[in-house]
N, C-alpha and C. Protein backbone atom coordinates (compact mmCIF):
# COMPACT_ATOMS: atom_id res chain seq x y z
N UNK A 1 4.97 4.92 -1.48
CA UNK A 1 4.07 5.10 -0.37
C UNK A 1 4.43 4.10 0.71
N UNK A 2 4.61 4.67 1.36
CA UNK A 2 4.65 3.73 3.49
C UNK A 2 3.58 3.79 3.74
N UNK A 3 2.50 2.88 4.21
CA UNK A 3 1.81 2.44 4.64
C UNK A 3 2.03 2.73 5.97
N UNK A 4 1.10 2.96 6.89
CA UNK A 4 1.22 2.77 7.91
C UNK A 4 0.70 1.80 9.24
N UNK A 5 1.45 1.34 10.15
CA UNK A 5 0.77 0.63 10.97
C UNK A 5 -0.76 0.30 10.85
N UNK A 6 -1.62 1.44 11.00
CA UNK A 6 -3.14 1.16 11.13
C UNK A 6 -3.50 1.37 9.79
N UNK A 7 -2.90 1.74 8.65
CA UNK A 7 -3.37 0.80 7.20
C UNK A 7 -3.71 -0.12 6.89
N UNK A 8 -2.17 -1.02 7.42
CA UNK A 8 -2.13 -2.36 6.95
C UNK A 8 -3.15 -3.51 7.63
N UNK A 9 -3.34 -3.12 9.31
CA UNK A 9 -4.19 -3.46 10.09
C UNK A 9 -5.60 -3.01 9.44
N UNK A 10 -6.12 -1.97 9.02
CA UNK A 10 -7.52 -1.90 8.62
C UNK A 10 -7.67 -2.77 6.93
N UNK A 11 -6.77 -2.82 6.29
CA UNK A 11 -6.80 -3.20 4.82
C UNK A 11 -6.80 -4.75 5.28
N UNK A 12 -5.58 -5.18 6.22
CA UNK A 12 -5.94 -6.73 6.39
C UNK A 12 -7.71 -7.24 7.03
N UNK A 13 -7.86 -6.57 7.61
CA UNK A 13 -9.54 -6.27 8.21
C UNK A 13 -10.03 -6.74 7.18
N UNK A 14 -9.76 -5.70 5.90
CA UNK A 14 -10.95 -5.54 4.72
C UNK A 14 -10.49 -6.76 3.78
N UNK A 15 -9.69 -7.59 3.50
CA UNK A 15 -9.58 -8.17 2.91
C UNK A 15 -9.53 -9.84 3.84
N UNK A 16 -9.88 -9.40 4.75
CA UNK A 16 -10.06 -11.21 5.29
C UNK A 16 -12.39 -10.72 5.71
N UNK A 17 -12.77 -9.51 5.12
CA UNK A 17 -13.96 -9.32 5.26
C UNK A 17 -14.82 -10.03 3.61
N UNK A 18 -13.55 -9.50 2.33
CA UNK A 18 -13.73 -10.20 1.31
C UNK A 18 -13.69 -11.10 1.16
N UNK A 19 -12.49 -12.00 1.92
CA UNK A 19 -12.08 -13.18 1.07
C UNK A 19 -13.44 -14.41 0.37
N UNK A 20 -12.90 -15.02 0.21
CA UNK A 20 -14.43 -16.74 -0.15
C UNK A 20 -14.77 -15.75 -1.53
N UNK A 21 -15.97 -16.67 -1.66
CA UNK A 21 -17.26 -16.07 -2.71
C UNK A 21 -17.29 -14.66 -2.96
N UNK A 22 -17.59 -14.29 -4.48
CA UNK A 22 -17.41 -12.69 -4.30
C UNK A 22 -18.93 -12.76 -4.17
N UNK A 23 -18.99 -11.30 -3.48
CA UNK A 23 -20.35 -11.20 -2.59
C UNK A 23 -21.58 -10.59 -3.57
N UNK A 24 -22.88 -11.34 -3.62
CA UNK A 24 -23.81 -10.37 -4.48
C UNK A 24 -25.26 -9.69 -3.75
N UNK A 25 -25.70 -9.22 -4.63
CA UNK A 25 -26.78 -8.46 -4.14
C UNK A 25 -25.75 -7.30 -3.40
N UNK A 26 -26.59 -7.07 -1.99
CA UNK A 26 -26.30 -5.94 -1.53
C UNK A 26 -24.84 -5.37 -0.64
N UNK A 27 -24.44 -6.87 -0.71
CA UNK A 27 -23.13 -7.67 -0.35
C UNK A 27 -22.04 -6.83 -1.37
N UNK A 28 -22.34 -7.30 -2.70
CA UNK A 28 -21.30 -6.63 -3.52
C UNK A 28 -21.13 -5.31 -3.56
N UNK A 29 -21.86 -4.40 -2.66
CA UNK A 29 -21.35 -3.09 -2.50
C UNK A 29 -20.06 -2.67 -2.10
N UNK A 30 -18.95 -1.72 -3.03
CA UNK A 30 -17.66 -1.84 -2.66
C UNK A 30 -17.47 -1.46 -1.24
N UNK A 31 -16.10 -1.68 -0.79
CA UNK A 31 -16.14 -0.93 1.00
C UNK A 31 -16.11 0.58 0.49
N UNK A 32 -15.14 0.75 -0.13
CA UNK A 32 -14.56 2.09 -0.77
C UNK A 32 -15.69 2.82 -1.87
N UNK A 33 -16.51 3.85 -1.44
CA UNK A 33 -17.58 4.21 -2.53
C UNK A 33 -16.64 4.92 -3.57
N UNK A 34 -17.47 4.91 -5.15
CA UNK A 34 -17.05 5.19 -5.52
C UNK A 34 -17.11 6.68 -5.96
N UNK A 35 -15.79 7.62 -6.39
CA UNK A 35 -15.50 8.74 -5.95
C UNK A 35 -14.78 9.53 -7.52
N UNK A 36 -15.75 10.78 -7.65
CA UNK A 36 -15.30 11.06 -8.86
C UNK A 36 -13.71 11.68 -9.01
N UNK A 37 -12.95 11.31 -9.80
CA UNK A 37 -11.48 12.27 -9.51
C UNK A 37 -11.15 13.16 -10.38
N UNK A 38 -10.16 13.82 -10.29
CA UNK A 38 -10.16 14.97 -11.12
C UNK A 38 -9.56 14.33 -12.39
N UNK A 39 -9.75 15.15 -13.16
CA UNK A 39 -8.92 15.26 -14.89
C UNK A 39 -7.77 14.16 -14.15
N UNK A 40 -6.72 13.43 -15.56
CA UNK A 40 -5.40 13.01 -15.15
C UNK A 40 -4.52 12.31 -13.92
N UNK A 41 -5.84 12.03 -12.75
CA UNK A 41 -5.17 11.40 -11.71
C UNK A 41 -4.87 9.80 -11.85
N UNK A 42 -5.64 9.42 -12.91
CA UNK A 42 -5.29 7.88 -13.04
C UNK A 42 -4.05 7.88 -13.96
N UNK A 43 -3.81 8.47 -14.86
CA UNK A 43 -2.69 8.93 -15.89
C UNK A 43 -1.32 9.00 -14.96
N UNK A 44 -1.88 9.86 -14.15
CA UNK A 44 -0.31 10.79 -13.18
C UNK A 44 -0.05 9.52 -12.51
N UNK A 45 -0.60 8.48 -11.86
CA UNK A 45 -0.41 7.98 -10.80
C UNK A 45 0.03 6.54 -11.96
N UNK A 46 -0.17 5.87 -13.24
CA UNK A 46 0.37 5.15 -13.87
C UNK A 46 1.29 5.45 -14.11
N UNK A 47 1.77 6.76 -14.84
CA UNK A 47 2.83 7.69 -14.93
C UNK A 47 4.05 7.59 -14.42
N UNK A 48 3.70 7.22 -13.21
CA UNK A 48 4.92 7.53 -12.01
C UNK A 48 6.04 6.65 -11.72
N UNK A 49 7.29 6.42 -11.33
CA UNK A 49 7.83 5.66 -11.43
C UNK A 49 7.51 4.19 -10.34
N UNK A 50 7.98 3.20 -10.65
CA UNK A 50 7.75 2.28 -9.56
C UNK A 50 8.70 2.43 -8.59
N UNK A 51 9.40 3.25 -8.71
CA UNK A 51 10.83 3.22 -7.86
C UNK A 51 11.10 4.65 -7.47
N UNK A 52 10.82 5.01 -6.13
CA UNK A 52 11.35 6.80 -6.28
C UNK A 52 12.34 6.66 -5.93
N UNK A 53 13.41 7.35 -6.86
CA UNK A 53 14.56 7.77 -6.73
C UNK A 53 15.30 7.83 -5.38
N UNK A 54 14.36 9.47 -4.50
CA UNK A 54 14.91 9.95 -3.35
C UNK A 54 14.69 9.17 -2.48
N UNK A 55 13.70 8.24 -2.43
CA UNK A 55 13.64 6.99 -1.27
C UNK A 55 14.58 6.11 -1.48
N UNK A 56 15.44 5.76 -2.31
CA UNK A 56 16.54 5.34 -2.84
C UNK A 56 17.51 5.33 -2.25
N UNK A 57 18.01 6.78 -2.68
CA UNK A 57 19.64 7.20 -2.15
C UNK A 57 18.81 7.49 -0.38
N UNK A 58 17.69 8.17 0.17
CA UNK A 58 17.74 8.30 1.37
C UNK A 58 18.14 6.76 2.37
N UNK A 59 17.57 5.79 1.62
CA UNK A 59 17.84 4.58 2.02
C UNK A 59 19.15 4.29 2.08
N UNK A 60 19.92 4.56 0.86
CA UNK A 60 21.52 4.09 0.95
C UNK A 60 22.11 5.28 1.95
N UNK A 61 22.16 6.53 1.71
CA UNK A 61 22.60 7.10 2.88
C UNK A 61 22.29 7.22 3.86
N UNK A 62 21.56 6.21 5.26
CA UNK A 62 20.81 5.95 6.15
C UNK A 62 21.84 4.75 5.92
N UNK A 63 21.94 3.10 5.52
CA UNK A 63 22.73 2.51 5.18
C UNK A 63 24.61 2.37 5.06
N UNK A 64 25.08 3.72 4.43
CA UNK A 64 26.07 3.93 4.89
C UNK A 64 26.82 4.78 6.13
N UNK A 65 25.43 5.37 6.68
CA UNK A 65 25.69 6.13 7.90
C UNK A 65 25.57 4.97 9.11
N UNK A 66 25.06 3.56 8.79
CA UNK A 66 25.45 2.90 9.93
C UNK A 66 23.83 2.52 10.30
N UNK A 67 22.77 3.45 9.95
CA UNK A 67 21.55 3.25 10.33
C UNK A 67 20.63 1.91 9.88
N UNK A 68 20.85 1.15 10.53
CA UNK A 68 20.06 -0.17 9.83
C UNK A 68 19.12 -0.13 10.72
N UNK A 69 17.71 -0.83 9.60
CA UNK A 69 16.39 -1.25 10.48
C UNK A 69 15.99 -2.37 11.04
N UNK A 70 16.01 -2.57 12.23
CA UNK A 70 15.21 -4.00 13.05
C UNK A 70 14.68 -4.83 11.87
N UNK A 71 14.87 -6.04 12.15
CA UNK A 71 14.00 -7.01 11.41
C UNK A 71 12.47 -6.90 11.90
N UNK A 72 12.74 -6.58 12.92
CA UNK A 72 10.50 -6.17 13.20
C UNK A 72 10.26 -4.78 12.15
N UNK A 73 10.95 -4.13 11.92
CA UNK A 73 10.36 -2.85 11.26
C UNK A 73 10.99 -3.21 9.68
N UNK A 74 11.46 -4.28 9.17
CA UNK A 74 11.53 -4.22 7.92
C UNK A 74 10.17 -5.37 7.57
N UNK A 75 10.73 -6.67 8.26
CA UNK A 75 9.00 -7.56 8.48
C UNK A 75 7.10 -6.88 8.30
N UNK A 76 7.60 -5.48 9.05
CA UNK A 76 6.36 -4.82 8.94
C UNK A 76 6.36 -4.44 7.58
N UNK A 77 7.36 -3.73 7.03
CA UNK A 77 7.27 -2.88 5.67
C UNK A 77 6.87 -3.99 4.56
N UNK A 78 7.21 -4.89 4.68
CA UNK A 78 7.44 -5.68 3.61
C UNK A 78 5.96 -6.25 3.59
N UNK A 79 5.69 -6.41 4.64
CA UNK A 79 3.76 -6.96 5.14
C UNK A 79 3.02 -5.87 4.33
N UNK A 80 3.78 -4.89 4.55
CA UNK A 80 2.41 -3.57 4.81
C UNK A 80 3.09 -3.19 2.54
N UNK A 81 3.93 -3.41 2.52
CA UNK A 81 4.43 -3.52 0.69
C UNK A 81 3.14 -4.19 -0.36
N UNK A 82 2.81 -5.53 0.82
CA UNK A 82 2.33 -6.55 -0.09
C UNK A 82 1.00 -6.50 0.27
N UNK A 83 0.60 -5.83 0.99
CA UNK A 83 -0.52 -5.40 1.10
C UNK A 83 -1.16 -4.28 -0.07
N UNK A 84 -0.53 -3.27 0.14
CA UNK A 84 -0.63 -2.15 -0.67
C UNK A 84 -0.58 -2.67 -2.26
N UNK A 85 0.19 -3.38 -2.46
CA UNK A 85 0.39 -4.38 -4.29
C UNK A 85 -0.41 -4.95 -4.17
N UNK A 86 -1.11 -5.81 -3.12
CA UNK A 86 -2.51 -6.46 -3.52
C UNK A 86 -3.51 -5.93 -3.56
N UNK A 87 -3.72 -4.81 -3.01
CA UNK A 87 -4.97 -3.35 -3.45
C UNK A 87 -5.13 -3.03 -5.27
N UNK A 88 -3.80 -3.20 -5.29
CA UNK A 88 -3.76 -2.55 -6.67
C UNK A 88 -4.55 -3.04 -7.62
C-alpha cells in the first residue's frame, strides 16, 4: 500500500492528537469506530505477503529504464511507510 499525500498528513494529525497519556472516559473513544468485517479479512490481510512481488520488479524495471525518484518523493514514501507500520 502507497499511502498518500493527505493520508500521511491526516494520520500524522491523528497521532500527534494521541500522543501523552492514553485518554479515558470519553476521551478513550477510538478516532476510527469500530466496524464489523466480513468472514476472513483479518486472515487474508495477515496472509499476505510483506513484500509484493509486482511492486518489485515494477520498481527494478522503472530503475533500469533510467527512471529514478527525487529524494523529495522517496523522503515522502519512506515518511508515509513509517507511518502506515506504526498504525499497525
Amino acid at each position: 500500500m502507497q499511502p498518500t499525500k493527505t493520508q500521511v498528513t491526516k494520520t500524522l494529525e491523528a497521532l500527534r492528537a494521541t500522543a501523552g497519556a492514553p485518554p479515558t472516559g470519553a476521551a478513550a473513544t477510538p478516532l476510527i469506530p469500530a466496524v464489523e468485517l466480513p468472514d476472513g479479512v483479518i486472515e487474508q490481510i495477515l496472509g499476505s505477503p510483506s513484500l509484493r512481488s509486482e511492486r518489485l520488479d515494477e520498481a527494478r524495471r522503472r530503475l533500469e529504464a533510467g527512471d529514478h525518484p527525487s529524494d523529495d518523493d522517496l523522503a515522502e514514501r519512506m515518511v508515509g511507510r513509517l507511518v502506515c507500520d506504526r498504525l499497525r
